[in-house]
N, C-alpha and C. Protein backbone atom coordinates (compact mmCIF):
# COMPACT_ATOMS: atom_id res chain seq x y z
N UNK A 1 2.92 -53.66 -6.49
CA UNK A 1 2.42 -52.40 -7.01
C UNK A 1 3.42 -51.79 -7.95
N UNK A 2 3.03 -50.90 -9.04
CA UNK A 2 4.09 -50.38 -9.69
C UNK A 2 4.03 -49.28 -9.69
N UNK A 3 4.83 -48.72 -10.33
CA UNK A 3 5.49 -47.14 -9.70
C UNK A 3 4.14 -46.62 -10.55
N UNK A 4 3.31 -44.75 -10.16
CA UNK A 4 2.50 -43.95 -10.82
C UNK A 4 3.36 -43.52 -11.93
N UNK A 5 2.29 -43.22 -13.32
CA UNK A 5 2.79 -43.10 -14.45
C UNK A 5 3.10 -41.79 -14.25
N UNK A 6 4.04 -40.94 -15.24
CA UNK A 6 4.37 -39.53 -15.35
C UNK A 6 4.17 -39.36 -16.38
N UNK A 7 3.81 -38.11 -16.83
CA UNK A 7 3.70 -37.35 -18.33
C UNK A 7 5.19 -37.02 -18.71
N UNK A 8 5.05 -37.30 -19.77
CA UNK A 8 6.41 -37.24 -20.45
C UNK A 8 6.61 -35.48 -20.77
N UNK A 9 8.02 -35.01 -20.68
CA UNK A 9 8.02 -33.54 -21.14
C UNK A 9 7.73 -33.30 -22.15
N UNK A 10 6.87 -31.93 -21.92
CA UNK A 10 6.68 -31.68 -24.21
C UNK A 10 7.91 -30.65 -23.95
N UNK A 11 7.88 -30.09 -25.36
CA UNK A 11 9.08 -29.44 -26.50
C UNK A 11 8.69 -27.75 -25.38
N UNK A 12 8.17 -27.85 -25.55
CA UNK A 12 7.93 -26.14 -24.53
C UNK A 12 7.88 -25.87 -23.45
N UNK A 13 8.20 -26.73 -22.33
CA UNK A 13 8.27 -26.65 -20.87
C UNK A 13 9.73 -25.90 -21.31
N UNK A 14 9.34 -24.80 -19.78
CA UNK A 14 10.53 -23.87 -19.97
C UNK A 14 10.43 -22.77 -21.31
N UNK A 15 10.02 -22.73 -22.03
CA UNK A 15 9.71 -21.67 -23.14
C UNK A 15 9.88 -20.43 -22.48
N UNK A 16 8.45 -20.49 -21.41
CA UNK A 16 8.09 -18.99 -20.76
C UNK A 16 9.43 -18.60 -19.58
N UNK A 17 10.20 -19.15 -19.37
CA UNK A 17 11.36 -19.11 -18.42
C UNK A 17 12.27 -17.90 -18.46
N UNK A 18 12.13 -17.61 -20.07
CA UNK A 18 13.20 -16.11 -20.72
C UNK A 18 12.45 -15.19 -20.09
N UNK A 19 13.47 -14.46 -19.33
CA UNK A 19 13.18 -13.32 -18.57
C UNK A 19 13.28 -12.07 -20.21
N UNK A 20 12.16 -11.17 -20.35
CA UNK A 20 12.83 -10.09 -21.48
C UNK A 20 12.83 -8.61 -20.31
N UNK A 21 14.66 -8.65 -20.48
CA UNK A 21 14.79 -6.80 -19.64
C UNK A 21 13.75 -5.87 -19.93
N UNK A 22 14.00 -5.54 -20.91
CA UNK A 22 12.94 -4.79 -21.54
C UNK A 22 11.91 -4.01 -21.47
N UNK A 23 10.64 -5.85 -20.58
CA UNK A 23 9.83 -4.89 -19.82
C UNK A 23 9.74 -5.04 -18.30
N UNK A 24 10.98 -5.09 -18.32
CA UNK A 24 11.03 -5.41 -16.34
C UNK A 24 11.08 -3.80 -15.94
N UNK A 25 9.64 -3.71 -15.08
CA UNK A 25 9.92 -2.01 -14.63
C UNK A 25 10.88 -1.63 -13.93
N UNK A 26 11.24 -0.27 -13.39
CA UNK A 26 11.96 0.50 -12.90
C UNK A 26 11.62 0.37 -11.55
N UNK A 27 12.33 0.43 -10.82
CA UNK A 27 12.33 0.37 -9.18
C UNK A 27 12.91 1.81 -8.39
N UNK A 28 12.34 1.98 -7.34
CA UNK A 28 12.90 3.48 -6.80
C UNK A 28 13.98 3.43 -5.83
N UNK A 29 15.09 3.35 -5.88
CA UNK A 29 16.17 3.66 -5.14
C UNK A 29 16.38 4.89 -4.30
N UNK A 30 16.36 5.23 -2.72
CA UNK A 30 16.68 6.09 -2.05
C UNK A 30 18.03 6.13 -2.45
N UNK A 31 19.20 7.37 -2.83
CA UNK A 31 20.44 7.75 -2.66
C UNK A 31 21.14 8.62 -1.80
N UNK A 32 20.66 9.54 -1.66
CA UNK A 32 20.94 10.87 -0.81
C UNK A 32 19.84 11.93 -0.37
N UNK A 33 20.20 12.72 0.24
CA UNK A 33 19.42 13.99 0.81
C UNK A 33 20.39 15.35 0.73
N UNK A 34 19.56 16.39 -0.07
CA UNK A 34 20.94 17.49 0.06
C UNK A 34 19.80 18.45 0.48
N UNK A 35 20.48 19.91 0.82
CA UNK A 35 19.89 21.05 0.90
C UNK A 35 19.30 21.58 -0.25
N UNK A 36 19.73 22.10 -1.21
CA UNK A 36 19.10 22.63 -2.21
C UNK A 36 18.74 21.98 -3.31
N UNK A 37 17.68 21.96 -3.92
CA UNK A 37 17.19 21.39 -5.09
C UNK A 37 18.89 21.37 -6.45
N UNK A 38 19.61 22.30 -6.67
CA UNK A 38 20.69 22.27 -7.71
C UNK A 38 21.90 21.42 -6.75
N UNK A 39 22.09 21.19 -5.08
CA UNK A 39 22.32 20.28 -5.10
C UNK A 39 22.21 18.85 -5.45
N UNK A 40 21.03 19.04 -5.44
CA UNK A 40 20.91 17.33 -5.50
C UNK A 40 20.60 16.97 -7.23
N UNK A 41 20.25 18.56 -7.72
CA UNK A 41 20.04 17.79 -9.35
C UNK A 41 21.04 17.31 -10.11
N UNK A 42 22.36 18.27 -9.38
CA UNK A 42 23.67 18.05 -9.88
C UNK A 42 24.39 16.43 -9.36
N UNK A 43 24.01 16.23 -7.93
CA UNK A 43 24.64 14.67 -7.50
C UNK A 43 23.65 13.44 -8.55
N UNK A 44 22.13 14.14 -9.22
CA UNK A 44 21.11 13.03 -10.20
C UNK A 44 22.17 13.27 -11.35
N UNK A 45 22.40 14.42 -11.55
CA UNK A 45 23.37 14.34 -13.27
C UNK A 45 24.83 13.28 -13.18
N UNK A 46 25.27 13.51 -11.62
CA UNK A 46 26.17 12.51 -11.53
C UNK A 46 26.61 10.78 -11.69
N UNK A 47 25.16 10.63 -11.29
CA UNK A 47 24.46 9.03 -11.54
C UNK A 47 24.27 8.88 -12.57
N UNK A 48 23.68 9.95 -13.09
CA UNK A 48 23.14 9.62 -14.78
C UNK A 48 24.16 9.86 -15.48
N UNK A 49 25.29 9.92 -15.48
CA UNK A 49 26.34 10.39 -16.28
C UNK A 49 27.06 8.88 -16.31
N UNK A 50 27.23 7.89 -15.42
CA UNK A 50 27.70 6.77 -15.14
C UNK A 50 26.61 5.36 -15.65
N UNK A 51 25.65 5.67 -15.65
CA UNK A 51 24.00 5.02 -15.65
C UNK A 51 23.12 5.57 -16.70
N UNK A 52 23.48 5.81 -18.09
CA UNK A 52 22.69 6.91 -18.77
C UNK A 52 21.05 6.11 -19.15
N UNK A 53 20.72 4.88 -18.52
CA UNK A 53 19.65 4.24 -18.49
C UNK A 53 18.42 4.56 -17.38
N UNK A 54 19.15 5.43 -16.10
CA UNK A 54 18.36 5.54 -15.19
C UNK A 54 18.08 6.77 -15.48
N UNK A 55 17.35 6.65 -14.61
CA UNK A 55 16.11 8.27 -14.18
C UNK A 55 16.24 8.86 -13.06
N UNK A 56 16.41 10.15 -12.68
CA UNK A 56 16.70 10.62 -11.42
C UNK A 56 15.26 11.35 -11.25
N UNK A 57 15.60 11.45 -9.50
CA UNK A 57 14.21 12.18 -9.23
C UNK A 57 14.54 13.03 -8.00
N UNK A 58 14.43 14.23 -7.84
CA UNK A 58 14.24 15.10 -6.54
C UNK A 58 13.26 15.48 -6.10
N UNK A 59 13.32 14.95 -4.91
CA UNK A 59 11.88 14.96 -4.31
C UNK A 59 11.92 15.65 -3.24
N UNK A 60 10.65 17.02 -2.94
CA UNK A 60 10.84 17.55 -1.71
C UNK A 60 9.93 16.89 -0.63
N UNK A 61 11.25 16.95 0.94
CA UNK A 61 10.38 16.18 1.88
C UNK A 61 11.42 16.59 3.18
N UNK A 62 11.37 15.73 4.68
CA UNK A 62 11.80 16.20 5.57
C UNK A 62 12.79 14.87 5.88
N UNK A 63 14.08 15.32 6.27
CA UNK A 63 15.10 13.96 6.63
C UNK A 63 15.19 14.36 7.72
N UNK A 64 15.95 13.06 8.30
CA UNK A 64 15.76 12.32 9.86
C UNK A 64 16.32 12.97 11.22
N UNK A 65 16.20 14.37 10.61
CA UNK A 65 16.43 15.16 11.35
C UNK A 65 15.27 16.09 11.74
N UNK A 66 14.45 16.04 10.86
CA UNK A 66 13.02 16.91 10.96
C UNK A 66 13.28 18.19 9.72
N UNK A 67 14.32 18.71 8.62
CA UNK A 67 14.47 19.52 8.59
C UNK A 67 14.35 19.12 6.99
N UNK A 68 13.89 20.17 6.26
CA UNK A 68 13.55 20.05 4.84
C UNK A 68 14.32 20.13 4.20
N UNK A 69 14.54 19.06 2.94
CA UNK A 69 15.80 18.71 2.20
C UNK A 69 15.06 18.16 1.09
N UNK A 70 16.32 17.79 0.07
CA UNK A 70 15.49 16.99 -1.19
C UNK A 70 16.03 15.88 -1.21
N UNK A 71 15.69 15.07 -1.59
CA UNK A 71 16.30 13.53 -1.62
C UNK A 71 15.85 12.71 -3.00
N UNK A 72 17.31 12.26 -3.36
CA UNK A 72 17.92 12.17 -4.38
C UNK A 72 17.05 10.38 -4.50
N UNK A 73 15.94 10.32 -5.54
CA UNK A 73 16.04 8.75 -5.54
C UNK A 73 16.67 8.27 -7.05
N UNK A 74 16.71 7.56 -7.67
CA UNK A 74 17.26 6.74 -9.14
C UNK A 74 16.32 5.83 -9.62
N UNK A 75 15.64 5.49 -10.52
CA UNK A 75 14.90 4.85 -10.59
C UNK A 75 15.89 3.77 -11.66
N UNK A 76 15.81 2.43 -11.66
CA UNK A 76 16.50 1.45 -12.35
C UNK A 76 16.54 0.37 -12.28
């Protein structure tokens, strides 16, 4: 018996392989939880000052304590 034939590679296998950044979306990162909303906008200006690509977000909600806070996510 002889070995099954294979298709030979064409010129474009692998073409589609290039990742483009570009349009790879944004993802939501949990960072922190503070008391006041100018806390936490000030710890988002802090990220974004290091990261001027990301996006900050304060979001009101309750941390794991039961008690209402804002929490700091990054999107990137």
């Amino acid at each position: 018996m002889s070995a099954p034939a294979q298709a030979a590679p064409t010129a474009s296998a692998g073409a589609g392989s290039v990742v483009d950044t570009k349009s790879v979306q944004a993802t939501r990162h949990f960072y922190s939880s503070h008391w006041t909303l100018g806390e936490c906008q000030a710890r988002g200006s802090y990220w974004l000052s290091l990261h001027p690509t990301w996006t900050a977000e304060c979001a009101p909600g309750l941390g794991t304590d039961g008690k209402f806070k804002y929490h700091l996510y990054m999107w990137y």
